[in-house]
PDB file of N, CA and C in Angstrom:
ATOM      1  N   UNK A   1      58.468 -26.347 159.319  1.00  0.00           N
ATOM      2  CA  UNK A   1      57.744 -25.640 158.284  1.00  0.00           C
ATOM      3  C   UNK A   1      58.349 -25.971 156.921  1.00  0.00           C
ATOM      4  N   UNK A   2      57.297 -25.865 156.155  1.00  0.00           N
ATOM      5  CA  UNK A   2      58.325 -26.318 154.252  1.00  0.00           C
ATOM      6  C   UNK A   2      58.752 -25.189 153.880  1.00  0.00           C
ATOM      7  N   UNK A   3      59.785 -25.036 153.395  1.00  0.00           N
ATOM      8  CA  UNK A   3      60.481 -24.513 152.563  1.00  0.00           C
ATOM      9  C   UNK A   3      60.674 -24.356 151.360  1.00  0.00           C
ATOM     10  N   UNK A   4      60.889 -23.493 150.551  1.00  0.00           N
ATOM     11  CA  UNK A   4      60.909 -23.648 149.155  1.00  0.00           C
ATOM     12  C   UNK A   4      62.256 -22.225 148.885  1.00  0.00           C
ATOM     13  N   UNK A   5      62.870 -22.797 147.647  1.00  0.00           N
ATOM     14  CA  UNK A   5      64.158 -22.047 147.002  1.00  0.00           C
ATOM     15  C   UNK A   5      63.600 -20.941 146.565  1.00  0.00           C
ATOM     16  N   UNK A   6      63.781 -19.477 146.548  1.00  0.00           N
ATOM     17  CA  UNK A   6      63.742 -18.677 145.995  1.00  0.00           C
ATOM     18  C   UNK A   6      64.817 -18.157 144.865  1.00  0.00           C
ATOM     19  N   UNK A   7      64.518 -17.482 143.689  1.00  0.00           N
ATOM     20  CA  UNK A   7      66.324 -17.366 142.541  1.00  0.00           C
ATOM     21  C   UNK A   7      66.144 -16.369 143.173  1.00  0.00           C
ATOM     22  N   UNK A   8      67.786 -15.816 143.550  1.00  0.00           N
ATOM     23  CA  UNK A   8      67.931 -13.952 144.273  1.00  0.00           C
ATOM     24  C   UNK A   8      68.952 -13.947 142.901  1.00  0.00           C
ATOM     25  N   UNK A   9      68.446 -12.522 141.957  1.00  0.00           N
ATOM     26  CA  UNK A   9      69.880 -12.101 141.566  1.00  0.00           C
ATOM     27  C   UNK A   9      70.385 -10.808 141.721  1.00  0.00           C
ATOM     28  N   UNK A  10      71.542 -10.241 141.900  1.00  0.00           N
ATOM     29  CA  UNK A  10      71.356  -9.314 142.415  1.00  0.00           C
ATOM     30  C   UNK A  10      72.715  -8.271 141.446  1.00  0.00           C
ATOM     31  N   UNK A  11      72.369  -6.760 141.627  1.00  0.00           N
ATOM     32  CA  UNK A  11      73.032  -6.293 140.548  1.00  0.00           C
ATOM     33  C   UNK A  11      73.851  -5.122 141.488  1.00  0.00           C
ATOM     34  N   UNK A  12      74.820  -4.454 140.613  1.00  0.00           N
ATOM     35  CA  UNK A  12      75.840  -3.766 140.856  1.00  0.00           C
ATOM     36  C   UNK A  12      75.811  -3.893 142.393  1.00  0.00           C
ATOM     37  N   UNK A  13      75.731  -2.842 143.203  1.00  0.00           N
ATOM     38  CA  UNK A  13      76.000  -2.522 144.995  1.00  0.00           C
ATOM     39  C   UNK A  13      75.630  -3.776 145.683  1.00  0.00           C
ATOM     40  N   UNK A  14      74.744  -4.673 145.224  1.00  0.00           N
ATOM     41  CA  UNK A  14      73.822  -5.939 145.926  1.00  0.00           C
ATOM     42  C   UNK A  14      75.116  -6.931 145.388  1.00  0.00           C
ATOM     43  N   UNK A  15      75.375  -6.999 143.870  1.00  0.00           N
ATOM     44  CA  UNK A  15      76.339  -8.149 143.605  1.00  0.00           C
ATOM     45  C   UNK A  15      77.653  -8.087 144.389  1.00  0.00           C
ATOM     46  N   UNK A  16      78.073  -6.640 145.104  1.00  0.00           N
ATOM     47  CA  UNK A  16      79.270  -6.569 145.584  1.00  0.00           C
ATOM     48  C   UNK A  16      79.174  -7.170 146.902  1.00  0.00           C
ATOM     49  N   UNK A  17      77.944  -6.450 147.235  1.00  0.00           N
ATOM     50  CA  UNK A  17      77.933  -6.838 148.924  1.00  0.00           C
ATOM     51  C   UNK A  17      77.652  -8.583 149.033  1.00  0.00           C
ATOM     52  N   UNK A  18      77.140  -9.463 148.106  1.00  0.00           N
ATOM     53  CA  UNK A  18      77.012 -10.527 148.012  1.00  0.00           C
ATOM     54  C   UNK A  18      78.171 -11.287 147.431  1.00  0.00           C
ATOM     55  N   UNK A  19      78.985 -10.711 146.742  1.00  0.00           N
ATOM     56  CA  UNK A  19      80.119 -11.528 146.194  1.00  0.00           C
ATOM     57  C   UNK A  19      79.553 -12.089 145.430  1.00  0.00           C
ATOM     58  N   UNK A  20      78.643 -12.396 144.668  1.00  0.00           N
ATOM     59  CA  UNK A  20      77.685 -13.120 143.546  1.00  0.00           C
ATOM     60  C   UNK A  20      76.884 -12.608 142.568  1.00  0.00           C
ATOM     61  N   UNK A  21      76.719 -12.485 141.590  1.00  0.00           N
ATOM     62  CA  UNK A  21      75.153 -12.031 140.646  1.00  0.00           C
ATOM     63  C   UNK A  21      73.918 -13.029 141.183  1.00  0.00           C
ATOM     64  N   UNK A  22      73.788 -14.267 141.680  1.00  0.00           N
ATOM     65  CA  UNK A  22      72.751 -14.968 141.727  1.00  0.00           C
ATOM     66  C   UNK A  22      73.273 -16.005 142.241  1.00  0.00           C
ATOM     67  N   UNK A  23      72.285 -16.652 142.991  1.00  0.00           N
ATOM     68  CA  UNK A  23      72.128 -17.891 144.401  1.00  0.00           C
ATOM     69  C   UNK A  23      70.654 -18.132 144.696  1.00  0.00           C
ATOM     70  N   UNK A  24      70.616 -19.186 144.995  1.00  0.00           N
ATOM     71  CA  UNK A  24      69.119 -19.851 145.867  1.00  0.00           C
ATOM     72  C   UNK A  24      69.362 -19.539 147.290  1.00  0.00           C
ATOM     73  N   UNK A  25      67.974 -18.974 147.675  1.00  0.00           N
ATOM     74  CA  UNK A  25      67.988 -18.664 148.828  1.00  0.00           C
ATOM     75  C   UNK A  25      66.835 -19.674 149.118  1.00  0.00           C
ATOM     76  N   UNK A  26      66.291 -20.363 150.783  1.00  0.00           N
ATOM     77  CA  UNK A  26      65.542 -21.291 150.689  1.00  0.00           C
ATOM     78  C   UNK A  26      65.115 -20.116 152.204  1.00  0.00           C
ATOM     79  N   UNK A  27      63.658 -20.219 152.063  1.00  0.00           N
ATOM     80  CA  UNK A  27      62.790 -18.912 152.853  1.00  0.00           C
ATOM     81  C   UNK A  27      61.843 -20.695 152.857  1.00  0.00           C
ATOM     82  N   UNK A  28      60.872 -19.861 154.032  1.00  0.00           N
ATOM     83  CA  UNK A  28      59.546 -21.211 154.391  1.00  0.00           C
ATOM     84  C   UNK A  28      58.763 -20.879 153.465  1.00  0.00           C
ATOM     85  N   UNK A  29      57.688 -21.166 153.476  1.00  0.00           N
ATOM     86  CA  UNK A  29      56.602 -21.070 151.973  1.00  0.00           C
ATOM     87  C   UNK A  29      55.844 -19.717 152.613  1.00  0.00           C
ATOM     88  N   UNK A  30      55.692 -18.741 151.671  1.00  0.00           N
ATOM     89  CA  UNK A  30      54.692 -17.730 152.027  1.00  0.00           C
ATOM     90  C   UNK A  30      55.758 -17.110 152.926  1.00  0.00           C
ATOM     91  N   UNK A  31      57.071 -16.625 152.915  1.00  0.00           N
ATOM     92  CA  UNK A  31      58.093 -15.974 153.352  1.00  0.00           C
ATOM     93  C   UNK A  31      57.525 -14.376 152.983  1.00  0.00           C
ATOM     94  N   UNK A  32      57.448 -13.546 153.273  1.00  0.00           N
ATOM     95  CA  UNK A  32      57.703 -12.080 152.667  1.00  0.00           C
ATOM     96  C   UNK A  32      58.824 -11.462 152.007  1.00  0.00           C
ATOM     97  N   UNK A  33      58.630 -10.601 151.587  1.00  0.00           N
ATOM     98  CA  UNK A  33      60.276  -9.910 150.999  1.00  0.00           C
ATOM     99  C   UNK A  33      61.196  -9.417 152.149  1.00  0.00           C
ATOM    100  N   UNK A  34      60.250  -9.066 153.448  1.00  0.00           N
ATOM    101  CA  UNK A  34      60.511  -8.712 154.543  1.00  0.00           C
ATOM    102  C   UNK A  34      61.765  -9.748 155.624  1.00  0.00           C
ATOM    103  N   UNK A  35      61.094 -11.261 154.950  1.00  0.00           N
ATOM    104  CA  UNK A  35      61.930 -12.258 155.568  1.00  0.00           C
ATOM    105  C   UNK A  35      63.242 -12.646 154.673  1.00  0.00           C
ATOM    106  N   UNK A  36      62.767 -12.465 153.285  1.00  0.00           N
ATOM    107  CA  UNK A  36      63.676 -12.880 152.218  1.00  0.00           C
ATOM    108  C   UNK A  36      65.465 -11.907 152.597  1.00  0.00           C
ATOM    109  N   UNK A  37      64.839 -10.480 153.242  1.00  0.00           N
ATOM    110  CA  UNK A  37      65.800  -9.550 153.133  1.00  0.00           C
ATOM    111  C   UNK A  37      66.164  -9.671 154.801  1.00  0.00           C
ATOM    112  N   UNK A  38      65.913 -10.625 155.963  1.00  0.00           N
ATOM    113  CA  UNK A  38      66.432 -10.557 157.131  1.00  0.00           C
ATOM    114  C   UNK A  38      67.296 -11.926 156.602  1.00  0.00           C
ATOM    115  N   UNK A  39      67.147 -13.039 155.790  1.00  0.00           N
ATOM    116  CA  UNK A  39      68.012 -13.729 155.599  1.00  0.00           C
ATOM    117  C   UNK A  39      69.340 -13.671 154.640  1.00  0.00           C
ATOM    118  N   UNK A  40      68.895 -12.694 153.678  1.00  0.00           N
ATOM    119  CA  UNK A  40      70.329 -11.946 153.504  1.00  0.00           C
ATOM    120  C   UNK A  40      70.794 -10.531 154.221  1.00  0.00           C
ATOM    121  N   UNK A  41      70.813 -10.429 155.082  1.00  0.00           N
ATOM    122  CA  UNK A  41      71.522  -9.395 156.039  1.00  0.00           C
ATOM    123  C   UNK A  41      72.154 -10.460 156.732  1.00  0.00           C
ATOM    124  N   UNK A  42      71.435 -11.488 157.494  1.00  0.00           N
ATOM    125  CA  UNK A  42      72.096 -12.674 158.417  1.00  0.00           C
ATOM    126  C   UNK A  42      73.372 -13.049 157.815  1.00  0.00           C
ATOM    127  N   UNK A  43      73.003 -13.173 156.500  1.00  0.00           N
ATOM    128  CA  UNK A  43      73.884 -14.112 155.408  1.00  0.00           C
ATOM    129  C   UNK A  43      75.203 -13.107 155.245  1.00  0.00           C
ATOM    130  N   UNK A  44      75.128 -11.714 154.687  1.00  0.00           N
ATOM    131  CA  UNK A  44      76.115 -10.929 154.349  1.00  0.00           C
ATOM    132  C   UNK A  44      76.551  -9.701 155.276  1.00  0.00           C
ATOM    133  N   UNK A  45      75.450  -9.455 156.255  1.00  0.00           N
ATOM    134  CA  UNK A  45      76.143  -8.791 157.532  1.00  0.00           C
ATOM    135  C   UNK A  45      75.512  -7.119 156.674  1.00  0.00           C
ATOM    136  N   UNK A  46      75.957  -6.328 157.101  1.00  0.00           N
ATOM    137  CA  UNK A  46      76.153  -4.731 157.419  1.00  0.00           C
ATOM    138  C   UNK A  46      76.232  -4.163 156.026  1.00  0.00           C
ATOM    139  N   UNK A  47      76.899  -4.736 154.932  1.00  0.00           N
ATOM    140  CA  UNK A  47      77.048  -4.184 153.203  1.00  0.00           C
ATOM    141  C   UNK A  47      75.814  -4.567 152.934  1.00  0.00           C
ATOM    142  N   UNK A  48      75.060  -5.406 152.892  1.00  0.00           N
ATOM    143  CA  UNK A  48      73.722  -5.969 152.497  1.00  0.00           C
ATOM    144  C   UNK A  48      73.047  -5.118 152.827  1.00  0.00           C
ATOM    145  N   UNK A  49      73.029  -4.579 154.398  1.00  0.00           N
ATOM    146  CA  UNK A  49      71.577  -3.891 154.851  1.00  0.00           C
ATOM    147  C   UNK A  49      71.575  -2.929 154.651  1.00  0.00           C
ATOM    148  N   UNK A  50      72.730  -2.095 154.367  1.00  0.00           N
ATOM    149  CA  UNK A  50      72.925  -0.850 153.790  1.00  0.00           C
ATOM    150  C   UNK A  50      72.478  -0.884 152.474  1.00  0.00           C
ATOM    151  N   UNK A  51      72.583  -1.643 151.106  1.00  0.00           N
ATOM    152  CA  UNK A  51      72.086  -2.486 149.692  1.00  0.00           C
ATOM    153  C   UNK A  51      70.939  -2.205 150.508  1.00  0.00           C
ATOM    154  N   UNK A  52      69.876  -3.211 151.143  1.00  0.00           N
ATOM    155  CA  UNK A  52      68.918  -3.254 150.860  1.00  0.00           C
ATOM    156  C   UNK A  52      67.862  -2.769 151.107  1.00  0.00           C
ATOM    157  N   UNK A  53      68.431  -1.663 151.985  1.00  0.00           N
ATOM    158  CA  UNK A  53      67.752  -0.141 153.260  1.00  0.00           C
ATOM    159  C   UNK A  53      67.058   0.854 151.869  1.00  0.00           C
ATOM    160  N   UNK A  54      67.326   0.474 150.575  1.00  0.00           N
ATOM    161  CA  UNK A  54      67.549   1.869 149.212  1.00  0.00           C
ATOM    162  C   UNK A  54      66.883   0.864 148.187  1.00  0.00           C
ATOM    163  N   UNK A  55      67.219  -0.735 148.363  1.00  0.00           N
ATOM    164  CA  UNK A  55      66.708  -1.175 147.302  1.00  0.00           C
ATOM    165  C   UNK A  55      65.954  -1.491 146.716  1.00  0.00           C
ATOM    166  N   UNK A  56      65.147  -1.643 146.114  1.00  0.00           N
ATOM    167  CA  UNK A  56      64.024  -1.848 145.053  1.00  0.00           C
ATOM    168  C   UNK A  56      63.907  -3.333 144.826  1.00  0.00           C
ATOM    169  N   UNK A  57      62.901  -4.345 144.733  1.00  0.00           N
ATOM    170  CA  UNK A  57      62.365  -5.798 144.220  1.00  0.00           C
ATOM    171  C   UNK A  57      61.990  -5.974 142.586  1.00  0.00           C
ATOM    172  N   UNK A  58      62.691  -6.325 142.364  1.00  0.00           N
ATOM    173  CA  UNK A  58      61.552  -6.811 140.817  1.00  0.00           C
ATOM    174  C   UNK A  58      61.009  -8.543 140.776  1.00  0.00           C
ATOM    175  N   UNK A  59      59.690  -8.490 141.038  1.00  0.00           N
ATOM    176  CA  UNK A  59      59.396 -10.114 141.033  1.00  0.00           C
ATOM    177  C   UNK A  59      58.411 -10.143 140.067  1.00  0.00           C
ATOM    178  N   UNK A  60      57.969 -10.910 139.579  1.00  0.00           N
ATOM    179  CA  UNK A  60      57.151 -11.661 138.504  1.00  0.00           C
ATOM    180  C   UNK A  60      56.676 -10.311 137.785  1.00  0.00           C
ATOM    181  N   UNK A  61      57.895  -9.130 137.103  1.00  0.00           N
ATOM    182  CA  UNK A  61      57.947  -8.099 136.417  1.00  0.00           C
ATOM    183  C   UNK A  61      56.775  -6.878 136.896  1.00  0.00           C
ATOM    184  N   UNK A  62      57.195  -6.227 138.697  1.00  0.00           N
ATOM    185  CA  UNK A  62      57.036  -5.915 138.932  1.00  0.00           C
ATOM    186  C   UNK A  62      57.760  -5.439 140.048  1.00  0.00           C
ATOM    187  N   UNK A  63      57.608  -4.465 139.767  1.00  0.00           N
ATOM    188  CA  UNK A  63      58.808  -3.535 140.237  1.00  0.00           C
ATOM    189  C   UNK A  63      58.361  -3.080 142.124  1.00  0.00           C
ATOM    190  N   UNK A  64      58.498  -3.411 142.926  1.00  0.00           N
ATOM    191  CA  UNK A  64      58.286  -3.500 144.606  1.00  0.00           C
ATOM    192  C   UNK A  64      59.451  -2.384 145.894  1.00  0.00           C
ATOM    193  N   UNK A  65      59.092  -1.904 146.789  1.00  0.00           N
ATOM    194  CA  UNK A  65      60.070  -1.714 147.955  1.00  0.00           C
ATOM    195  C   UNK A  65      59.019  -1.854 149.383  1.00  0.00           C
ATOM    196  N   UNK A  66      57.864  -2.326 148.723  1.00  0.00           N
ATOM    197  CA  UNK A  66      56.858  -3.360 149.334  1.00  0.00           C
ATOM    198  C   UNK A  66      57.367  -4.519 150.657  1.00  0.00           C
ATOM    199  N   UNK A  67      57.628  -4.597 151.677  1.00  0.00           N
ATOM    200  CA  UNK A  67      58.699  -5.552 152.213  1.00  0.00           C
ATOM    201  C   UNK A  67      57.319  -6.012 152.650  1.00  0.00           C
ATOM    202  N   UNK A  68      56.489  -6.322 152.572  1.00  0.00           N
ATOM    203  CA  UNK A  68      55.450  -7.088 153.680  1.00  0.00           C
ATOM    204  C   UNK A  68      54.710  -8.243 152.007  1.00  0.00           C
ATOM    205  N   UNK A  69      55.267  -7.524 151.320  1.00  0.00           N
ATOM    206  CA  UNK A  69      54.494  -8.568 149.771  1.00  0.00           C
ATOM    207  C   UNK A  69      55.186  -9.521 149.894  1.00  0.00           C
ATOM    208  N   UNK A  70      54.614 -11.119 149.272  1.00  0.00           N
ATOM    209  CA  UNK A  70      55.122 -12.430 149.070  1.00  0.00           C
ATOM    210  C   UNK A  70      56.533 -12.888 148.557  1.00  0.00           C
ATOM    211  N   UNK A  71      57.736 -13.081 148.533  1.00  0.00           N
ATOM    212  CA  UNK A  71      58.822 -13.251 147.516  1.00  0.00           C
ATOM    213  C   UNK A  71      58.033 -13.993 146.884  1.00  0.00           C
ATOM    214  N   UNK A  72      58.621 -13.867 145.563  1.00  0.00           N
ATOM    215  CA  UNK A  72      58.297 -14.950 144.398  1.00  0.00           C
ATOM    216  C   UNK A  72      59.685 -16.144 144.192  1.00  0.00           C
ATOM    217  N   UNK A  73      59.225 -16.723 143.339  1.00  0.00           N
ATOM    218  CA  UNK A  73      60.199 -17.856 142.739  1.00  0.00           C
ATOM    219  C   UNK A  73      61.075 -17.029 142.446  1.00  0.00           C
ATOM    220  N   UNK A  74      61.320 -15.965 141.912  1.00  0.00           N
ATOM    221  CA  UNK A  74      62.551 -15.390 141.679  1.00  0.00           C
ATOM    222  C   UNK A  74      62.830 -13.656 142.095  1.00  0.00           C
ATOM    223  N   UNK A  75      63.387 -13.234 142.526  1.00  0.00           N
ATOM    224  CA  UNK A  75      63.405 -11.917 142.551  1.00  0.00           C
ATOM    225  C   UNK A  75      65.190 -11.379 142.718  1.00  0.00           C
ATOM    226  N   UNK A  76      64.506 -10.459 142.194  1.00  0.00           N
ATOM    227  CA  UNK A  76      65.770  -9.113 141.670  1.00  0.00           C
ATOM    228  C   UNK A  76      66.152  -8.179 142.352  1.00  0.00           C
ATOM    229  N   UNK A  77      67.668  -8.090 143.358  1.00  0.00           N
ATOM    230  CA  UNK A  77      67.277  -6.784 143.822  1.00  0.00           C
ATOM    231  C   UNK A  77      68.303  -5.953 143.177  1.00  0.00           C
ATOM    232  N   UNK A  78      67.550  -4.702 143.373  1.00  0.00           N
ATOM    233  CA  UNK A  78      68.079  -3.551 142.692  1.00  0.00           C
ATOM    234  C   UNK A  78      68.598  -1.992 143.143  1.00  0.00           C
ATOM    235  N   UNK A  79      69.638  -2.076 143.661  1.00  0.00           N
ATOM    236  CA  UNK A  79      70.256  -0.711 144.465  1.00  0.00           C
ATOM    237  C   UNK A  79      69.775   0.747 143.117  1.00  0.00           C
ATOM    238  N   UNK A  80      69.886   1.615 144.320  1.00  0.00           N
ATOM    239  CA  UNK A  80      70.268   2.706 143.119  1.00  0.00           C
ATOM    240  C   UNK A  80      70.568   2.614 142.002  1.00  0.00           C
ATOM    241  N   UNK A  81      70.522   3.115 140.825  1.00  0.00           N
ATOM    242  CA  UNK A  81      71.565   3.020 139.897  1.00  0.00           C
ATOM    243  C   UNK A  81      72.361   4.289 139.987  1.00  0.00           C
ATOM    244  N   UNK A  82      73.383   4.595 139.261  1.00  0.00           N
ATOM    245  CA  UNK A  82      74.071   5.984 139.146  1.00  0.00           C
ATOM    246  C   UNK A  82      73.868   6.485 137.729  1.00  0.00           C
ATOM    247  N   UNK A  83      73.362   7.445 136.828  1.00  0.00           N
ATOM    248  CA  UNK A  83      73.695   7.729 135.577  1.00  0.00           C
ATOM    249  C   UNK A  83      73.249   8.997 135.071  1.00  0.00           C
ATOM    250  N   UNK A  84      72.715   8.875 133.826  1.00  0.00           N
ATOM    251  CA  UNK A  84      72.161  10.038 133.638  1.00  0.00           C
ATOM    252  C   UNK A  84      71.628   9.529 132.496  1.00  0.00           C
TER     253      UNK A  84
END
C-alpha cells in the first residue's frame, strides 16, 4: 500500500511522552486519526495512550477527538492543558 509522511507535533504531556515537539510519521494514504494514534502508542508504549485517551487533533485548523476522520499532512496533538 502507498504511504505518505504525516508532520505530528506534539505539545506539553504528548512532547514528554514522545521525547520530541515534532517528527514524520509515515501512515498508508487515507490512514485515519484512528490509525495515526495506534502507530504512536506502538511507537511510545503506555505514556502515549494515556496522552492520547484525553487528547484533542488540530488538522488543517480544526480542532477534532474525531478518531475515524482522515489525518492530514500535518496534525497537532493536544493533551489537556492546565490553567486558568
Amino acid at each position: 500500500m502507498a504511504e505518505h509522511s504525516v508532520s505530528v507535533r506534539y505539545f506539553a504531556a504528548a512532547a514528554e511522552a514522545a521525547g520530541c515537539t515534532k517528527e514524520e510519521v509515515r501512515v498508508v494514504v487515507g490512514a485515519s486519526l484512528a490509525d495515526l494514534r495506534a502507530v504512536l502508542v506502538g511507537r511510545y508504549g503506555p505514556s502515549m495512550e494515556r496522552v492520547l485517551t484525553v487528547a484533542a487533533f488540530l488538522q488543517d485548523d480544526e480542532l477534532t477527538r474525531d478518531l475515524a476522520v482522515a489525518a492530514a499532512s500535518r496534525v497537532d496533538v493536544l493533551p489537556p492543558f492546565a490553567g486558568g
